[in-house]
PDB file of N, CA and C in Angstrom:
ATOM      1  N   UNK A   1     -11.015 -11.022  28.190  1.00  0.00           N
ATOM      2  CA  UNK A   1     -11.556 -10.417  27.008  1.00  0.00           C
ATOM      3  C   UNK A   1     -11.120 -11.198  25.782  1.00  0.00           C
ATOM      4  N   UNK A   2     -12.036 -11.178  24.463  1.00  0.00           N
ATOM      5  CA  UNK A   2     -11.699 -12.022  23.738  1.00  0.00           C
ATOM      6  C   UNK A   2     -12.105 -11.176  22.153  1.00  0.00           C
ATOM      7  N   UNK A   3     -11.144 -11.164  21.425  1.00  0.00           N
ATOM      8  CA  UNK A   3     -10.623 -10.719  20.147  1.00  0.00           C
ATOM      9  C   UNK A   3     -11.651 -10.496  18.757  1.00  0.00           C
ATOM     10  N   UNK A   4     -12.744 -10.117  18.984  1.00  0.00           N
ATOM     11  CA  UNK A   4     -13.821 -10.907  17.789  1.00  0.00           C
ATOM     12  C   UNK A   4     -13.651 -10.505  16.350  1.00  0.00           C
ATOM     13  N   UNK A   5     -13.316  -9.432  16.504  1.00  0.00           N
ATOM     14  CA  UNK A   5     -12.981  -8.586  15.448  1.00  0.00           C
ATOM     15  C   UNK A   5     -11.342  -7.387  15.830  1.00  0.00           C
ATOM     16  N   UNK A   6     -10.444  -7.964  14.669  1.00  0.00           N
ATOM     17  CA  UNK A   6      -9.419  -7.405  14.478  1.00  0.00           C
ATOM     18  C   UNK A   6      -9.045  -6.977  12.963  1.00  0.00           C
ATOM     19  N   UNK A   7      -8.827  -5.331  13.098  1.00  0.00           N
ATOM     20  CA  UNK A   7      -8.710  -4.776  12.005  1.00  0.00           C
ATOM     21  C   UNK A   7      -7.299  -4.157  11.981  1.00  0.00           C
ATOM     22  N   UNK A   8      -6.665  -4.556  10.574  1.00  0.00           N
ATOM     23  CA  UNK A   8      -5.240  -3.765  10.441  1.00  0.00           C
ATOM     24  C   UNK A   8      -5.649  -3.226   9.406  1.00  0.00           C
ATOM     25  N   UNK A   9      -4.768  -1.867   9.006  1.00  0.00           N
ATOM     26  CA  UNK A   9      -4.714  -1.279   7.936  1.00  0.00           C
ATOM     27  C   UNK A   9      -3.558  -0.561   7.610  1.00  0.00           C
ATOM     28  N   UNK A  10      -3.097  -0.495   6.341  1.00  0.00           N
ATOM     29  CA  UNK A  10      -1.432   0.722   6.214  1.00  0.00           C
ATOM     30  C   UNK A  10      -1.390   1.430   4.876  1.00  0.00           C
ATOM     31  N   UNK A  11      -0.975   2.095   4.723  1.00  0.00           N
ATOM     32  CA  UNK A  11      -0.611   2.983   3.764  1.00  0.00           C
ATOM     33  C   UNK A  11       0.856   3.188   3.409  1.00  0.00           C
ATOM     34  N   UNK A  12       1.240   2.681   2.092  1.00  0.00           N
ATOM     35  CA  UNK A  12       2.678   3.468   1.638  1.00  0.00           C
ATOM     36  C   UNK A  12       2.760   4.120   0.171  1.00  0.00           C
ATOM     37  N   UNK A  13       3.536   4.469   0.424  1.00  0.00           N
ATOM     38  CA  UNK A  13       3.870   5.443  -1.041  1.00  0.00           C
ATOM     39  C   UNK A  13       5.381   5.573  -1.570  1.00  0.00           C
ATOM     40  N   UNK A  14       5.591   4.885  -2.656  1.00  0.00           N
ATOM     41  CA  UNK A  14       6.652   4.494  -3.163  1.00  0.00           C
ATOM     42  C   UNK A  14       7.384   6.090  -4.363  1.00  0.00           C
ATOM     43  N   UNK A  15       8.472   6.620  -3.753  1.00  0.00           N
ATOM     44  CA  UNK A  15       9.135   7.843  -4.810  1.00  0.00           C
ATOM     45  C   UNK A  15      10.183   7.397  -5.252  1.00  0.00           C
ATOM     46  N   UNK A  16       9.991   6.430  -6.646  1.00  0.00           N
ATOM     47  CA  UNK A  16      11.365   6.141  -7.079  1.00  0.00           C
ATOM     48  C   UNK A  16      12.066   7.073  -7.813  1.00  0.00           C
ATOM     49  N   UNK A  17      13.253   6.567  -7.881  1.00  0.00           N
ATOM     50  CA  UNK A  17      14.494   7.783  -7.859  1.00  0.00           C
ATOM     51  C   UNK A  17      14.368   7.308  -9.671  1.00  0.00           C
ATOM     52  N   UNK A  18      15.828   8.286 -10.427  1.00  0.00           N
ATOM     53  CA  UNK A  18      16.159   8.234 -11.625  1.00  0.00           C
ATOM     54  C   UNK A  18      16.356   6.779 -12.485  1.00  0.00           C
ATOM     55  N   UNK A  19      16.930   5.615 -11.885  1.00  0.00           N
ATOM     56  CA  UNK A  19      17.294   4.353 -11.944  1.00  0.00           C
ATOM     57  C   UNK A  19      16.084   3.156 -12.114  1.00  0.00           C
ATOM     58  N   UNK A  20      14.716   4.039 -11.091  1.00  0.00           N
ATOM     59  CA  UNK A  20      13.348   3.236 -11.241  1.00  0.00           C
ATOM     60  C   UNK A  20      12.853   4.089 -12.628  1.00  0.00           C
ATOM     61  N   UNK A  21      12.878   5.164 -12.721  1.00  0.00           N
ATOM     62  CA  UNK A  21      12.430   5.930 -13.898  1.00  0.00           C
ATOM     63  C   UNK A  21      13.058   5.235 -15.438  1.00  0.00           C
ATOM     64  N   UNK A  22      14.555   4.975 -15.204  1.00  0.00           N
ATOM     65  CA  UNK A  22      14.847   5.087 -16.309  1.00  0.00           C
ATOM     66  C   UNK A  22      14.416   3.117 -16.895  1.00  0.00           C
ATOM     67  N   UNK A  23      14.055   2.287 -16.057  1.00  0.00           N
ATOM     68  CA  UNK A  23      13.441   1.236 -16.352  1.00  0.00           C
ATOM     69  C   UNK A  23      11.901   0.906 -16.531  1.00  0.00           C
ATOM     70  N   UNK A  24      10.819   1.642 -15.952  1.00  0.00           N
ATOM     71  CA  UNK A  24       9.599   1.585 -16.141  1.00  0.00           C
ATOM     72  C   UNK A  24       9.115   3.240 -16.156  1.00  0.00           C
ATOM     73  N   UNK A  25       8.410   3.302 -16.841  1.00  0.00           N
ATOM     74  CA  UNK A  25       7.190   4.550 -16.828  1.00  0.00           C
ATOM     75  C   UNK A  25       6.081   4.710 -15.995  1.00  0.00           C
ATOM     76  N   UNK A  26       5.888   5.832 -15.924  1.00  0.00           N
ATOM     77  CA  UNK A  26       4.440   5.804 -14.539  1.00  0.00           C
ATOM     78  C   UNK A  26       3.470   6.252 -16.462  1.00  0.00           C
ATOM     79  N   UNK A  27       2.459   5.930 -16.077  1.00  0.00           N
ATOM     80  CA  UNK A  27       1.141   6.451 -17.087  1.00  0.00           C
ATOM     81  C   UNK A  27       0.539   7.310 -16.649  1.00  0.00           C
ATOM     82  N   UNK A  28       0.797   8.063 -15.765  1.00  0.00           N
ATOM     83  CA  UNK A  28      -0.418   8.699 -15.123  1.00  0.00           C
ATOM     84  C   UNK A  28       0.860   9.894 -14.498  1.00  0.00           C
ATOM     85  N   UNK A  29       0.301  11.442 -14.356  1.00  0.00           N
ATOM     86  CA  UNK A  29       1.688  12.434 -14.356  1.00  0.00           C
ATOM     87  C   UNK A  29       1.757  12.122 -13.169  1.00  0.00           C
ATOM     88  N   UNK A  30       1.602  11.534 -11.919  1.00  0.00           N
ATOM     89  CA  UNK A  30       2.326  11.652 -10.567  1.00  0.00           C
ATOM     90  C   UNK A  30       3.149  10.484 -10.943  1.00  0.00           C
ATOM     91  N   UNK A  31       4.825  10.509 -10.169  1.00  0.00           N
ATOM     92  CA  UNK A  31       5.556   9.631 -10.178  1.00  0.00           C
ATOM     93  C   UNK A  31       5.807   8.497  -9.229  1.00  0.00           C
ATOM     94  N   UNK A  32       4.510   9.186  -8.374  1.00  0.00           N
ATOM     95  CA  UNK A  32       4.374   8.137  -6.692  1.00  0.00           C
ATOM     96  C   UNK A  32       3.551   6.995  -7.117  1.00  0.00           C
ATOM     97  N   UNK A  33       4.305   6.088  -6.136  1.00  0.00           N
ATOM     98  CA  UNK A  33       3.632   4.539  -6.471  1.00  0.00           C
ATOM     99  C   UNK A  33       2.565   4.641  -5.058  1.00  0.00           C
ATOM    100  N   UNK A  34       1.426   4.237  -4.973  1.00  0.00           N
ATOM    101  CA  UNK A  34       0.460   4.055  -3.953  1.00  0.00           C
ATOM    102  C   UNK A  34       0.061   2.499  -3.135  1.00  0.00           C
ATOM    103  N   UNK A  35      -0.089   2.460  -2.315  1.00  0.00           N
ATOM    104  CA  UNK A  35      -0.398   0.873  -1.830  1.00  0.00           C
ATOM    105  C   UNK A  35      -1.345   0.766  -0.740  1.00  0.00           C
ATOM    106  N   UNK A  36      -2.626   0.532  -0.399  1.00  0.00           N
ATOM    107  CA  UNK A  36      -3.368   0.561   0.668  1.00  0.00           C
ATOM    108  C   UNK A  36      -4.162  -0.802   0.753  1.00  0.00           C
ATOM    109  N   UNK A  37      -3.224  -1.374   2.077  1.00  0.00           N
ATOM    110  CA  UNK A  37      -3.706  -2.878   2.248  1.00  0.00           C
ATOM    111  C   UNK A  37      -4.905  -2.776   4.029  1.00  0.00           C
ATOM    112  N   UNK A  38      -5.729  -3.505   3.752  1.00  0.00           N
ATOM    113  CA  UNK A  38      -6.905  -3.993   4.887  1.00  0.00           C
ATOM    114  C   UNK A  38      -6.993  -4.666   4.917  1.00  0.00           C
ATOM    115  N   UNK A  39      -7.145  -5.360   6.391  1.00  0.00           N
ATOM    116  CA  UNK A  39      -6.795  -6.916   6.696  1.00  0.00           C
ATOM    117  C   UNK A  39      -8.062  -6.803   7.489  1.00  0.00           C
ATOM    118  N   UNK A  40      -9.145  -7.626   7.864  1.00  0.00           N
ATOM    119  CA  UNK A  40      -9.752  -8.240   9.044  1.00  0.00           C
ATOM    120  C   UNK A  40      -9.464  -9.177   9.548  1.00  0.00           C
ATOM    121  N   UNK A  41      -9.981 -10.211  10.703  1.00  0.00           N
ATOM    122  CA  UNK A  41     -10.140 -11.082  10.765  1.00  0.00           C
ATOM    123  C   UNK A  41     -11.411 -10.956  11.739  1.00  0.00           C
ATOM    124  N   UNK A  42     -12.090 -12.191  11.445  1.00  0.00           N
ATOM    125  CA  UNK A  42     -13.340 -12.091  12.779  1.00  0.00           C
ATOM    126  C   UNK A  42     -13.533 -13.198  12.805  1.00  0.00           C
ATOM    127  N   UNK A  43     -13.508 -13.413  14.562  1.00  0.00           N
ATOM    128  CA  UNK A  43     -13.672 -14.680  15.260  1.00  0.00           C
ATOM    129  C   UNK A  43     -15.245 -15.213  16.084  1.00  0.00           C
ATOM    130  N   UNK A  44     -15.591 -15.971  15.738  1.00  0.00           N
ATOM    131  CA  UNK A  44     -16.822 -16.170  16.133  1.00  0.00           C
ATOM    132  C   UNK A  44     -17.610 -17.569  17.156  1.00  0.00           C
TER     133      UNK A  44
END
Protein backbone atom coordinates (compact mmCIF):
# COMPACT_ATOMS: atom_id res chain seq x y z
CA UNK A 1 0.00 0.00 0.00
CA UNK A 2 1.18 3.36 -0.79
CA UNK A 3 0.69 6.80 1.12
CA UNK A 4 -1.04 9.34 -1.41
CA UNK A 5 -2.48 11.50 0.79
CA UNK A 6 -1.40 12.20 4.45
CA UNK A 7 -3.17 14.48 6.73
CA UNK A 8 -2.01 15.79 10.26
CA UNK A 9 -3.76 18.12 12.31
CA UNK A 10 -3.52 19.54 16.27
CA UNK A 11 -4.92 21.81 18.43
CA UNK A 12 -3.45 23.73 21.55
CA UNK A 13 -4.41 26.22 23.86
CA UNK A 14 -2.05 28.24 25.74
CA UNK A 15 -3.37 29.55 29.82
CA UNK A 16 -0.72 31.79 30.83
CA UNK A 17 -0.26 32.30 34.38
CA UNK A 18 0.28 35.94 36.29
CA UNK A 19 4.10 36.41 35.00
CA UNK A 20 2.73 35.99 31.09
CA UNK A 21 -0.03 38.54 32.10
CA UNK A 22 2.02 40.86 33.77
CA UNK A 23 4.34 41.19 30.41
CA UNK A 24 1.84 41.18 27.47
CA UNK A 25 -1.98 41.83 27.27
CA UNK A 26 -4.56 39.62 25.58
CA UNK A 27 -7.04 42.31 23.47
CA UNK A 28 -9.74 40.31 23.34
CA UNK A 29 -11.56 39.22 27.15
CA UNK A 30 -10.50 35.45 26.92
CA UNK A 31 -6.98 35.00 28.36
CA UNK A 32 -6.39 31.67 26.26
CA UNK A 33 -3.88 31.70 23.57
CA UNK A 34 -5.29 29.39 20.51
CA UNK A 35 -3.16 27.50 17.82
CA UNK A 36 -4.59 25.19 15.03
CA UNK A 37 -1.96 23.83 12.65
CA UNK A 38 -2.86 21.43 9.20
CA UNK A 39 -0.39 19.79 7.46
CA UNK A 40 -0.99 17.69 4.11
CA UNK A 41 1.13 16.15 2.03
CA UNK A 42 0.13 14.38 -1.31
CA UNK A 43 2.08 12.07 -3.27
CA UNK A 44 1.49 11.45 -6.76
Amino acid sequence: MTQNVVLRASVAVFEPGDGFGDLFQATNRDDRFYSVLLNAVLTF
